[in-house]
N, C-alpha and C. Protein backbone atom coordinates (compact mmCIF):
# COMPACT_ATOMS: atom_id res chain seq x y z
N UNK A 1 -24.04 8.68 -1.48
CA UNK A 1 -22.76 8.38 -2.09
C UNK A 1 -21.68 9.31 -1.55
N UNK A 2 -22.18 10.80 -1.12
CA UNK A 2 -21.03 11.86 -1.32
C UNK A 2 -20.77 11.52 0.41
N UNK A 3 -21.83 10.73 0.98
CA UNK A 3 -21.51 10.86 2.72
C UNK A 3 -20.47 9.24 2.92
N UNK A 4 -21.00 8.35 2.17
CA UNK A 4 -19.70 7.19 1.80
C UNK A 4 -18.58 7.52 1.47
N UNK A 5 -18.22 8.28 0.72
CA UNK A 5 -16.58 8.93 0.10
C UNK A 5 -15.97 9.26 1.20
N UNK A 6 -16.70 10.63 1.94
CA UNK A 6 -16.46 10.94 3.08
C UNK A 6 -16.07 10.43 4.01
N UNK A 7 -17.18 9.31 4.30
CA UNK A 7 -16.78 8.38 5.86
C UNK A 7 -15.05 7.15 5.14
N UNK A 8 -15.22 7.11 3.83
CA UNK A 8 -14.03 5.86 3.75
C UNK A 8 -12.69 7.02 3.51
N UNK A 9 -12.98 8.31 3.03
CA UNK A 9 -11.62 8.74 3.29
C UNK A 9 -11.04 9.12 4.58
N UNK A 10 -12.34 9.31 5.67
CA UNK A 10 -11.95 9.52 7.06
C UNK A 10 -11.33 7.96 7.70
N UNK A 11 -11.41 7.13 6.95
CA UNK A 11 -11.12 5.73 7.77
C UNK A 11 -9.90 5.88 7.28
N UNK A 12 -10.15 5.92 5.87
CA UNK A 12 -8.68 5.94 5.27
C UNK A 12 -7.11 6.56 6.02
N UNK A 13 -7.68 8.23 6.40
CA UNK A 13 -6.70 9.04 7.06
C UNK A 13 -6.63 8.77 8.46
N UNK A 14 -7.84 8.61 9.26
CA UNK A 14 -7.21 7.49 10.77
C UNK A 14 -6.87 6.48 10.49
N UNK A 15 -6.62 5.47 9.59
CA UNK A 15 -5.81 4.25 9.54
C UNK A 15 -4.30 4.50 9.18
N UNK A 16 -4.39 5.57 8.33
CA UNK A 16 -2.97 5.69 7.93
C UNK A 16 -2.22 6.45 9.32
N UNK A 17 -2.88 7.20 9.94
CA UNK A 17 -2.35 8.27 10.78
C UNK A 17 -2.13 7.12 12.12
N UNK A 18 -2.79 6.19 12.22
CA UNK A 18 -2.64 4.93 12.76
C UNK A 18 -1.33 4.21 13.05
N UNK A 19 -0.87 4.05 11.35
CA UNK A 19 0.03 2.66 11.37
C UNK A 19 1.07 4.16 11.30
N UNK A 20 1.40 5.25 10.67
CA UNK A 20 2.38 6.01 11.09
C UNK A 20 2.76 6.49 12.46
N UNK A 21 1.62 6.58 13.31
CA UNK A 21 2.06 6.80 14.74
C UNK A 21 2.54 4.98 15.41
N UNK A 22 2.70 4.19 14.91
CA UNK A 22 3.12 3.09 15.32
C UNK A 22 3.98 2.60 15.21
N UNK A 23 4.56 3.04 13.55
CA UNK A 23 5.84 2.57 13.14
C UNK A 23 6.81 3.75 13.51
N UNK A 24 6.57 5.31 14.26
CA UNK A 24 7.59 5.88 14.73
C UNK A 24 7.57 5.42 16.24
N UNK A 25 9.20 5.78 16.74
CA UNK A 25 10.28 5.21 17.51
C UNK A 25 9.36 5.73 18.74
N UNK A 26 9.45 4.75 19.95
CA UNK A 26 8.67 5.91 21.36
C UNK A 26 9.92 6.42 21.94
N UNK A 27 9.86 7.78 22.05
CA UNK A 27 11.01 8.33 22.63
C UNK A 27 11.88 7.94 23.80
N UNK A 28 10.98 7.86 24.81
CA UNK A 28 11.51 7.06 25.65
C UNK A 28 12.27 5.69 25.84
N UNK A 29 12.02 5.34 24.35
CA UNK A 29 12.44 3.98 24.00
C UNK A 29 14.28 3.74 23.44
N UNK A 30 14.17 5.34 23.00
CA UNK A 30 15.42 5.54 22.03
C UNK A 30 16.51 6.27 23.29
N UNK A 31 16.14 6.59 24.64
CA UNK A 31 16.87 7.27 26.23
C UNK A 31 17.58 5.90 26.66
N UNK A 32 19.01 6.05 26.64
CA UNK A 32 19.98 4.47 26.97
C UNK A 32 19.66 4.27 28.64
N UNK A 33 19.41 3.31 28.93
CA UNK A 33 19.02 3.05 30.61
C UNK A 33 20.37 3.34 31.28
N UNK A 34 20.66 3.58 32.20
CA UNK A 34 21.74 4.36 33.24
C UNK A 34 22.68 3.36 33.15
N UNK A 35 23.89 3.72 32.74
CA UNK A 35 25.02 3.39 33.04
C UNK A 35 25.29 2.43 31.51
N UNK A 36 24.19 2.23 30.50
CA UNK A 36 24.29 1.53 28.89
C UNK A 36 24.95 2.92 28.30
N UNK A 37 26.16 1.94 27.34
CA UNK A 37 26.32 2.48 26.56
C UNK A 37 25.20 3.43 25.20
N UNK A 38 25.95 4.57 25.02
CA UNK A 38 24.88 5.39 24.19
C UNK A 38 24.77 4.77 22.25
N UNK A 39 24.09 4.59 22.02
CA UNK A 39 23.51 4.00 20.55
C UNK A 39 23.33 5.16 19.65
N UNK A 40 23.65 5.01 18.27
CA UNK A 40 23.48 5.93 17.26
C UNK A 40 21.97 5.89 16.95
N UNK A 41 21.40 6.67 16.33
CA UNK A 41 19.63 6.55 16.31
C UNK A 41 19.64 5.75 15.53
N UNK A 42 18.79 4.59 15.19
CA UNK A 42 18.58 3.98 14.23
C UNK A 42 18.17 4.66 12.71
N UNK A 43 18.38 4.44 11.26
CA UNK A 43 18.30 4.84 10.23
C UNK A 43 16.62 5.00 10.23
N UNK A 44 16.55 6.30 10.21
CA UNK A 44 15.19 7.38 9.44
C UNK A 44 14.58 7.20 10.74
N UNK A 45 15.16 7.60 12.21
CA UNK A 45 14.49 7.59 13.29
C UNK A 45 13.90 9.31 13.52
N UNK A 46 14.11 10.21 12.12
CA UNK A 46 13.83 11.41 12.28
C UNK A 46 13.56 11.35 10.54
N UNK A 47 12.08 10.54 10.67
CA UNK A 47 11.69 10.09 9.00
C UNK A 47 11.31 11.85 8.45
N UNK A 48 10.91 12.93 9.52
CA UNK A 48 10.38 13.80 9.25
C UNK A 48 11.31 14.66 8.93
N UNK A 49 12.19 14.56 8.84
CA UNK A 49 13.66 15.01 8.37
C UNK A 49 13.38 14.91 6.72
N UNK A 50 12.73 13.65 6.10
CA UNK A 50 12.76 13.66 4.95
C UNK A 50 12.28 14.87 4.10
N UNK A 51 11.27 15.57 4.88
CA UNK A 51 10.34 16.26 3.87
C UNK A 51 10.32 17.84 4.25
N UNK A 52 10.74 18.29 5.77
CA UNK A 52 10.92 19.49 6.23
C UNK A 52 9.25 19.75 7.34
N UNK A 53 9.26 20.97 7.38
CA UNK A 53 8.08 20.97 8.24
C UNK A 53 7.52 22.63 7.58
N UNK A 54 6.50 23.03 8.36
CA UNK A 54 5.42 24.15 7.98
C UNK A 54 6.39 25.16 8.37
N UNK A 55 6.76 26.31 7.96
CA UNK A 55 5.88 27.01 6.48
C UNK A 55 6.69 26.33 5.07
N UNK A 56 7.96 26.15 5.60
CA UNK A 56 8.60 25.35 4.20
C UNK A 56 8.19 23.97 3.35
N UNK A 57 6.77 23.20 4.16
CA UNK A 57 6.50 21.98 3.49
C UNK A 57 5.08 22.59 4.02
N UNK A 58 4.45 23.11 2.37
CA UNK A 58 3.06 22.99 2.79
C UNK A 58 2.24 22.25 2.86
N UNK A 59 0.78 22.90 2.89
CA UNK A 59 -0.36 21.78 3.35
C UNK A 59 -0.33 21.23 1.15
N UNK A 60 -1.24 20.40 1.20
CA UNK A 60 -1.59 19.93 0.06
C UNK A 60 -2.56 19.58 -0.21
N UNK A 61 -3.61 19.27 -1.55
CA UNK A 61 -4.90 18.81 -1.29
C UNK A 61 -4.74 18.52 -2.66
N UNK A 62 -5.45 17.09 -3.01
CA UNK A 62 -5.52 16.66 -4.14
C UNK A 62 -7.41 15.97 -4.24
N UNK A 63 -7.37 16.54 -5.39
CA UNK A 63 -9.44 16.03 -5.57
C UNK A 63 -8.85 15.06 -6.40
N UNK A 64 -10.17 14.16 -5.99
CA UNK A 64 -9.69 12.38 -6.75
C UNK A 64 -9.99 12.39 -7.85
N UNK A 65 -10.99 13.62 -8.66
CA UNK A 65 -11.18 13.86 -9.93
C UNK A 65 -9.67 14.22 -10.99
N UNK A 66 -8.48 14.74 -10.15
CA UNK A 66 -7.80 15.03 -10.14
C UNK A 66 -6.16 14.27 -10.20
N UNK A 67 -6.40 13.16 -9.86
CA UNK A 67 -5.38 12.03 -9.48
C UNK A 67 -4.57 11.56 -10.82
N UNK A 68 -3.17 11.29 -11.10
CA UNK A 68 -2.59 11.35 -12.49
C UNK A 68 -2.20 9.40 -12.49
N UNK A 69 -3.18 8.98 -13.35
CA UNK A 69 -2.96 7.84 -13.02
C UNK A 69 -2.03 6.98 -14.26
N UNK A 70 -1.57 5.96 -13.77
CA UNK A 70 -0.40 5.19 -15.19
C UNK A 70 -0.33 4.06 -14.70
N UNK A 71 -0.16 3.43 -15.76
CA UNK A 71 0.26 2.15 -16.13
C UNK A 71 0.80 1.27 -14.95
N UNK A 72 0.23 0.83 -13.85
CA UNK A 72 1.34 -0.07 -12.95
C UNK A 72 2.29 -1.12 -13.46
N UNK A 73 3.18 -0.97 -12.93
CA UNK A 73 4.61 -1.87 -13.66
C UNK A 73 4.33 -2.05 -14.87
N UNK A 74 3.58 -1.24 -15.77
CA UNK A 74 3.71 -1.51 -17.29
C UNK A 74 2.96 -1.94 -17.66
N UNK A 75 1.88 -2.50 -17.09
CA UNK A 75 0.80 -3.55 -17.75
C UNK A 75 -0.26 -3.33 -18.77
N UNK A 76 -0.57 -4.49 -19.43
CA UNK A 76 -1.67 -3.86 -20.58
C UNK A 76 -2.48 -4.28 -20.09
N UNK A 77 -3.07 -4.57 -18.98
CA UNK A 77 -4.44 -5.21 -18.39
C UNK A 77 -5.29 -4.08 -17.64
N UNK A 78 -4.90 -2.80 -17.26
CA UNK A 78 -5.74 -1.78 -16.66
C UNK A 78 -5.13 -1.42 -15.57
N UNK A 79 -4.09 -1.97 -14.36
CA UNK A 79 -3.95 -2.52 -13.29
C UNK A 79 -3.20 -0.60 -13.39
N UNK A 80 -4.13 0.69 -12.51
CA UNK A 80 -3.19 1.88 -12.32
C UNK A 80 -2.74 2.35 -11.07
N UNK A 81 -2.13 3.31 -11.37
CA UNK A 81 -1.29 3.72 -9.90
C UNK A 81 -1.36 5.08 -9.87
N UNK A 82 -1.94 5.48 -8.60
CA UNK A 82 -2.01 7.02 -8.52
C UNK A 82 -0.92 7.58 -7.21
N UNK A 83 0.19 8.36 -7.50
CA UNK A 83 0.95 8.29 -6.37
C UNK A 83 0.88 9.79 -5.90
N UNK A 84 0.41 9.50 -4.74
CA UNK A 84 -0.17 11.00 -3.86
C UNK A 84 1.02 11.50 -3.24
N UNK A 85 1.75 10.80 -2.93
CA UNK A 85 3.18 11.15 -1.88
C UNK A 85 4.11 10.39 -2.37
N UNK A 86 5.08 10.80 -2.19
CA UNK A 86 6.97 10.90 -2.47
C UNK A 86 6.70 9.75 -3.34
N UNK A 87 7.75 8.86 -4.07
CA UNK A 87 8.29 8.30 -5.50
C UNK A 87 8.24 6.81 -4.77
N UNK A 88 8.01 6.06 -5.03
CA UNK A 88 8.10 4.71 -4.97
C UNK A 88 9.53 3.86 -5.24
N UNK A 89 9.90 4.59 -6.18
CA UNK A 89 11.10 4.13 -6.90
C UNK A 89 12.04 4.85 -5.97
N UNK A 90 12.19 5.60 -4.67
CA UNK A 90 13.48 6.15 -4.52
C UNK A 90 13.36 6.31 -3.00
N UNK A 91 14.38 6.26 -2.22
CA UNK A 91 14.16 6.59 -0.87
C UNK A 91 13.22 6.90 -0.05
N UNK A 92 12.83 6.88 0.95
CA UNK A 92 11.78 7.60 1.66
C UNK A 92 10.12 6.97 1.33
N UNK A 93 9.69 7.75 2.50
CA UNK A 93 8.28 7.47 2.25
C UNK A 93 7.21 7.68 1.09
N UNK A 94 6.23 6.57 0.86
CA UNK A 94 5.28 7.00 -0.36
C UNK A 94 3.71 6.64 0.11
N UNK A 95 3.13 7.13 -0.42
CA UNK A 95 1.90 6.89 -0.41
C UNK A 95 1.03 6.93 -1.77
N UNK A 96 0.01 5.68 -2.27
CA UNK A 96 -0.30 5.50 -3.46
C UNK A 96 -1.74 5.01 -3.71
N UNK A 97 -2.36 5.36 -4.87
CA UNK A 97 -3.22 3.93 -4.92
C UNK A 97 -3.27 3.18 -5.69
N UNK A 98 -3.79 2.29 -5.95
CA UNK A 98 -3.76 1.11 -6.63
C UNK A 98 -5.10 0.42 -7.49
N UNK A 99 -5.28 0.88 -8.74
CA UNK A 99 -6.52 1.06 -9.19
C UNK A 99 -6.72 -0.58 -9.77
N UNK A 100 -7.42 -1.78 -9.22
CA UNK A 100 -7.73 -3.34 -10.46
C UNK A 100 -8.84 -3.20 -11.29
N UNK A 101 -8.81 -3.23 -12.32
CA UNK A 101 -10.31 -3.32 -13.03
C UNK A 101 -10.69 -4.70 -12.19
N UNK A 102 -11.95 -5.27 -12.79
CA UNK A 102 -12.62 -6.61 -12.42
C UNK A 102 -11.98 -7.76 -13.35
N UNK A 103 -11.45 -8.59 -12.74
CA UNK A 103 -11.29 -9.76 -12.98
C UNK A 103 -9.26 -10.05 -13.36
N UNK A 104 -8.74 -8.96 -12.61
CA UNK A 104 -7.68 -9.01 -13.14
C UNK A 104 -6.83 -9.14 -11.20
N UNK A 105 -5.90 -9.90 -11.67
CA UNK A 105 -5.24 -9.93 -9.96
C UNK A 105 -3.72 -9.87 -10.57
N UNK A 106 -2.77 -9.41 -9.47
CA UNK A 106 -1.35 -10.12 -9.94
C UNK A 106 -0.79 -11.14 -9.14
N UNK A 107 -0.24 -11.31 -9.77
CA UNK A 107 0.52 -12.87 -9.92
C UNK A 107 1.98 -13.27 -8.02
N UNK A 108 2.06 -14.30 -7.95
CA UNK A 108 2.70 -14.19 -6.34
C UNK A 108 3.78 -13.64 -6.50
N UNK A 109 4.35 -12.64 -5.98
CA UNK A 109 5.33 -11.72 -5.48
C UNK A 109 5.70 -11.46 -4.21
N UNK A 110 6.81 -10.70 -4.44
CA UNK A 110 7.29 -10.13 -2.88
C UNK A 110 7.62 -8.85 -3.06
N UNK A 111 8.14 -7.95 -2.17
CA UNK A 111 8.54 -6.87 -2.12
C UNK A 111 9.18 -6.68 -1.32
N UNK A 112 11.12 -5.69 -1.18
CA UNK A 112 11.45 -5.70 -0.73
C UNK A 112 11.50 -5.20 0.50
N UNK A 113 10.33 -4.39 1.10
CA UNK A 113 9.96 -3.62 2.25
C UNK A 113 8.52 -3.54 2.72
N UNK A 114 8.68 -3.87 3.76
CA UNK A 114 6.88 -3.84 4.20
C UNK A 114 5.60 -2.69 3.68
N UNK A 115 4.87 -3.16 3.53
CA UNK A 115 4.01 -2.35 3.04
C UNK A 115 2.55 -2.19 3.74
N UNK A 116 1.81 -1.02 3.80
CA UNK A 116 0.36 -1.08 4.36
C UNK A 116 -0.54 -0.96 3.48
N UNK A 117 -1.45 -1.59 3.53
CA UNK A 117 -2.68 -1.30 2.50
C UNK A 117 -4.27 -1.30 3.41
N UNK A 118 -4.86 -0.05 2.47
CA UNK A 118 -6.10 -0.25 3.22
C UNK A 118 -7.23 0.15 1.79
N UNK A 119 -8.26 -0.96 1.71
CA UNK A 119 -9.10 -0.71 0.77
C UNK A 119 -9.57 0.54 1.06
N UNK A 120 -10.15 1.13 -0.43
CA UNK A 120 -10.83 2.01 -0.33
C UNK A 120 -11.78 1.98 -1.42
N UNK A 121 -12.09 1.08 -2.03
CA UNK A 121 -13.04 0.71 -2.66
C UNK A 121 -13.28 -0.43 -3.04
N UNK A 122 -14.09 -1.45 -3.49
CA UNK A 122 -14.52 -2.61 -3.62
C UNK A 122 -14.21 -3.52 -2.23
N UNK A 123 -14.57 -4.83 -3.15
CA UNK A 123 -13.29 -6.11 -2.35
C UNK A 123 -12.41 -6.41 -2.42
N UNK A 124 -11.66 -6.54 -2.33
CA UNK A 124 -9.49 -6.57 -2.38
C UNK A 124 -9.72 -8.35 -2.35
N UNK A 125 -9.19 -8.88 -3.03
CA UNK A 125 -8.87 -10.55 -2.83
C UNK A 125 -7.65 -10.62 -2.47
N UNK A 126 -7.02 -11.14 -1.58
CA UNK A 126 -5.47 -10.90 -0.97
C UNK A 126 -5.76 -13.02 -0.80
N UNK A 127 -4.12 -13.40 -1.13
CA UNK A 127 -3.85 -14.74 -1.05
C UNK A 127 -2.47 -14.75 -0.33
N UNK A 128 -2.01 -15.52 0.15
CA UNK A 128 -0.49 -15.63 0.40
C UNK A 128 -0.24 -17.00 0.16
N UNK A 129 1.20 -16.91 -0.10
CA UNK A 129 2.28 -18.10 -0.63
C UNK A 129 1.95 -18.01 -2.05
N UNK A 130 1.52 -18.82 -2.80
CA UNK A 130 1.58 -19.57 -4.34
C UNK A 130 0.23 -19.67 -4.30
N UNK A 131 -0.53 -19.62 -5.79
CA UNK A 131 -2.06 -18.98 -6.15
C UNK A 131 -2.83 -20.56 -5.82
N UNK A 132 -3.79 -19.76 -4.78
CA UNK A 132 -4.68 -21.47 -4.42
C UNK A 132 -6.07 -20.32 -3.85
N UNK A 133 -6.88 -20.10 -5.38
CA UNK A 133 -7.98 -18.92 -5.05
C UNK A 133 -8.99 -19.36 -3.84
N UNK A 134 -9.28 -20.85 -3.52
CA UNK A 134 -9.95 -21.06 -2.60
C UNK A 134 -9.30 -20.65 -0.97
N UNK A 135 -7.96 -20.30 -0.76
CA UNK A 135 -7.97 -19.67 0.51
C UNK A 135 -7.43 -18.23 0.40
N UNK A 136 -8.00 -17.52 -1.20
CA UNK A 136 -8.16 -16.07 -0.60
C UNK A 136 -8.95 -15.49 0.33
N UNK A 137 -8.55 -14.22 0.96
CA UNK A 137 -9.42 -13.52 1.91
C UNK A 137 -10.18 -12.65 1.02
N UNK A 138 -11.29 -11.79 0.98
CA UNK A 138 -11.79 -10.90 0.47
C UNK A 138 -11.70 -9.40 1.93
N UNK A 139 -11.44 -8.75 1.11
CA UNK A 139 -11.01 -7.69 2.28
C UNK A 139 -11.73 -6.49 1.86
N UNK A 140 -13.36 -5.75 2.58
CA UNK A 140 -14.01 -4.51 2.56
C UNK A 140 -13.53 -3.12 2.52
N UNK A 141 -13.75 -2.81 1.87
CA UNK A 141 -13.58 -1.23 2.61
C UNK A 141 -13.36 -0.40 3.45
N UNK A 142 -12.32 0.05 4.14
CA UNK A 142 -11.46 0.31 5.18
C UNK A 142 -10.93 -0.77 5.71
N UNK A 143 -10.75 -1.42 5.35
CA UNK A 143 -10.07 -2.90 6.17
C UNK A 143 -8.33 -2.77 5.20
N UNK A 144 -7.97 -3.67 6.62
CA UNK A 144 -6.09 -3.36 6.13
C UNK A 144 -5.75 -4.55 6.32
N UNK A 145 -4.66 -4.11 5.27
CA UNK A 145 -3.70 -5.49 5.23
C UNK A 145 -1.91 -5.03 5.51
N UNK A 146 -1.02 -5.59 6.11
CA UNK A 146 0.07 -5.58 6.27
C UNK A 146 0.76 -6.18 5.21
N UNK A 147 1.35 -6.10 5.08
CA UNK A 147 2.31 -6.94 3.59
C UNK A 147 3.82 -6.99 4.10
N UNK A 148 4.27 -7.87 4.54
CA UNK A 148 5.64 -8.05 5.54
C UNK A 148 6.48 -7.82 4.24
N UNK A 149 7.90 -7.51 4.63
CA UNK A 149 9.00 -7.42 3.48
C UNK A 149 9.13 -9.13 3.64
N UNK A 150 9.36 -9.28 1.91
CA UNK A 150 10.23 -10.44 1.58
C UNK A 150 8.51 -11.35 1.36
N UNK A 151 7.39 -11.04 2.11
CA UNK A 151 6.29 -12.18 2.20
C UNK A 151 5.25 -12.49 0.69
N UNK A 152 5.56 -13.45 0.19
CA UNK A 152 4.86 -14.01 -0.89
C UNK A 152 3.29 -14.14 -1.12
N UNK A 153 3.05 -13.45 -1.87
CA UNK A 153 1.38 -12.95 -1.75
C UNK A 153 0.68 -12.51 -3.06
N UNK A 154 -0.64 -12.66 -3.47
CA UNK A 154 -1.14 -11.68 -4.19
C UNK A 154 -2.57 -11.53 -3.88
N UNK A 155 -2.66 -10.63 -5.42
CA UNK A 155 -3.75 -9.95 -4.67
C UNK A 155 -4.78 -8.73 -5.79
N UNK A 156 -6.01 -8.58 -5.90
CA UNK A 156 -6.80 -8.09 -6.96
C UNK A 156 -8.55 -8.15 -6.65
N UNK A 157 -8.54 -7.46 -7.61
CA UNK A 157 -10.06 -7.80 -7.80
C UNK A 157 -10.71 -9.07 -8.98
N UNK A 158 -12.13 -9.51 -8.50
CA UNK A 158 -12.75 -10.38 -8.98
C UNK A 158 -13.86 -9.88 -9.88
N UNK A 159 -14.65 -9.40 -9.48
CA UNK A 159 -16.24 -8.88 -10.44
C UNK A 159 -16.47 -7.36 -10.03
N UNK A 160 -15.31 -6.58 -9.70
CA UNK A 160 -16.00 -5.09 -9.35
C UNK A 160 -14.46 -4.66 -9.38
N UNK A 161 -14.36 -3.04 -9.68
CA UNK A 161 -13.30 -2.02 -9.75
C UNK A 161 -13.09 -1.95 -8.31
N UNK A 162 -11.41 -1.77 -7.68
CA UNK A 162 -11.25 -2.17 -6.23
C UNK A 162 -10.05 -1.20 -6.35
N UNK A 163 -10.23 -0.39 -5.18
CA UNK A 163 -9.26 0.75 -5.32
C UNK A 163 -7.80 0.76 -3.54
N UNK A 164 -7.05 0.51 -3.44
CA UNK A 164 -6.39 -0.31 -2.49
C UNK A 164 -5.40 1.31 -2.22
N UNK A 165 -5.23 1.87 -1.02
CA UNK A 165 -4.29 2.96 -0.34
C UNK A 165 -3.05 1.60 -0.20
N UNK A 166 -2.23 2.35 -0.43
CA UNK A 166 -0.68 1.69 0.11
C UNK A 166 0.49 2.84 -0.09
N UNK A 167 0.94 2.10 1.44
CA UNK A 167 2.06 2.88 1.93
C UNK A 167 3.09 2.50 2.18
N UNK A 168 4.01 3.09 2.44
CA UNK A 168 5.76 2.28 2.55
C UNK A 168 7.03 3.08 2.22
N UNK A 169 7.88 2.73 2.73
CA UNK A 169 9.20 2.99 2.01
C UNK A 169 10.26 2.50 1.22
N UNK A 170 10.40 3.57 0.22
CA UNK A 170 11.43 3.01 -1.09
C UNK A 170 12.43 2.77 -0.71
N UNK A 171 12.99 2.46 -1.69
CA UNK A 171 12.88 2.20 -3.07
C UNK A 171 12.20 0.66 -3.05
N UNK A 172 10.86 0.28 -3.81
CA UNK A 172 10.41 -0.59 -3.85
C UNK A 172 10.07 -0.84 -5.24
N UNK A 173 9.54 -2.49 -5.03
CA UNK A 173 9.78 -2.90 -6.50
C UNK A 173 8.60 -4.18 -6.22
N UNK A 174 7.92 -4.79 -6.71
CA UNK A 174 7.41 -6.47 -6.86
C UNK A 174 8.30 -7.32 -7.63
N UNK A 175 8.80 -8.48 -7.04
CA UNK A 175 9.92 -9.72 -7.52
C UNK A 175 8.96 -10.89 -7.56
N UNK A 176 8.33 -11.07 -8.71
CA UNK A 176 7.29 -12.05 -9.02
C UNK A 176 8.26 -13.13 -9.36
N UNK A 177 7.38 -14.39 -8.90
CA UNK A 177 8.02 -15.78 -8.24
C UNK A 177 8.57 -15.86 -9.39
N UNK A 178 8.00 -16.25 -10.55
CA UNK A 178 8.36 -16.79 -11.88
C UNK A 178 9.21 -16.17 -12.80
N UNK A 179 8.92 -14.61 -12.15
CA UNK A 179 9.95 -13.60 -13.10
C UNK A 179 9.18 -13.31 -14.38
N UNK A 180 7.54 -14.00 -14.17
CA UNK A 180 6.99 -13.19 -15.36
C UNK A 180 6.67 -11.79 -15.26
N UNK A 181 5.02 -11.92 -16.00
CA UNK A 181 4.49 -10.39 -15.68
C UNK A 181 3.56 -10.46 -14.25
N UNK A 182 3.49 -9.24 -13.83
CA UNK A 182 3.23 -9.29 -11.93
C UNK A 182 1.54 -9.27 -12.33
N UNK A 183 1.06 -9.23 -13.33
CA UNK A 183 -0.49 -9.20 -12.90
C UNK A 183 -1.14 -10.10 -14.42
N UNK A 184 -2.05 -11.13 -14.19
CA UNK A 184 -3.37 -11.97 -14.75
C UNK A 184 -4.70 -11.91 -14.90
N UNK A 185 -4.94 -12.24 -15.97
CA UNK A 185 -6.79 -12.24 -15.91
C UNK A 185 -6.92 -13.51 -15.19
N UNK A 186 -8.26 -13.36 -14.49
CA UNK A 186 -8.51 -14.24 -13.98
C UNK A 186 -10.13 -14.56 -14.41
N UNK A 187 -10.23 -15.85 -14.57
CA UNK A 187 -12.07 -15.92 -14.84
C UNK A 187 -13.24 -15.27 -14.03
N UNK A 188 -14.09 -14.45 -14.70
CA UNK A 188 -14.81 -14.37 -13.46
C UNK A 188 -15.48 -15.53 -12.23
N UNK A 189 -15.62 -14.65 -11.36
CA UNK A 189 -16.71 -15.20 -9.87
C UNK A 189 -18.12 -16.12 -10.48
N UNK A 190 -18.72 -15.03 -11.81
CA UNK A 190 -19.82 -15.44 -12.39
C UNK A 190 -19.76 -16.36 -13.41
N UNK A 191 -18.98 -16.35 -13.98
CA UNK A 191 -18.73 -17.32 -15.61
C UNK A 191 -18.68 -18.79 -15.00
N UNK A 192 -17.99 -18.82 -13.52
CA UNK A 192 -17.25 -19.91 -13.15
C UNK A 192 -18.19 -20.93 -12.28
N UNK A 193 -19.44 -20.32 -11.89
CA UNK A 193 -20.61 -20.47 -11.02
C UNK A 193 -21.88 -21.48 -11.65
């Protein structure tokens, strides 16, 4: 068990260290070709500006025994949020997780800014457009999902506790289609069989 934790938080931190070396600018990319006019940097092309650097931004370490978890968007169904890095609700970068009990998913939404997710526990059921459970994906453990800004989707667990890394920048929010509540019970896998 303790060598599983291990290997999915090492996937976890090369996946993330992954999609962050991808989504910054290649330098060479941002040098105007000879004789082009010169361009202002694009907004948060010095994202590391946000937070400062070593000795003034130290190291950090959080044990998962340890993690302060609440209520996602309010819900009385279980659905929690553990936020490891910067505020969700406000500028800049965050990093979080995303705790479903079994049998609970939310409902189709969007969000206003792209987002990364990478399981880190259970199966993740991810759908896109409007709820049609026969062409969800089921998504393992270290496996990722992109979540485009604006793209209509949901997404949860079925018969097991499913614990989902996600990353992004604020200020973010879920704009569920209907304008109800962003997360549902859903019948189980087994009841339904």
């Amino acid at each position: 068990m303790r060598v599983s934790r291990v290997a999915s938080w090492a996937a976890v931190a090369l996946i993330t260290a992954a999609i962050s070396w991808t989504t910054q600018a290649v330098p060479s990319a941002q040098q105007p070709a000879a004789g082009a006019a010169a361009q202002p940097a694009a907004p948060g092309a010095n994202r590391q500006a946000e937070f400062g650097t070593f000795p003034s931004r130290e190291f950090i370490r959080l044990n998962i025994d340890k993690f302060k978890w609440t209520a996602t968007e309010n819900n009385k169904l279980g659905v929690q949020t553990a936020v490891l890095e910067g505020d969700p609700s406000k500028p800049g970068f965050y990093l979080t997780i995303n705790r479903f009990p079994p049998g609970v998913m939310s409902r189709p939404h969007t969000h206003p800014a792209e987002r990364h997710c990478v399981v880190i526990k259970g199966t993740w059921y991810t759908g896109e457009g409007t709820w049609e459970p026969a062409k969800e994906v089921g998504l393992k453990t270290g496996e990722y999902m992109r979540h485009p800004s604006g793209g209509l989707h949901y997404d949860g667990a079925h018969d097991e506790e499913v614990w989902v890394l996600i990353s992004g920048y604020g200020p973010t929010r879920a704009d569920v289609l209907d304008h109800g509540e962003l997360f549902g019970r859903i019948p189980s896998a087994k009841s339904s069989k």
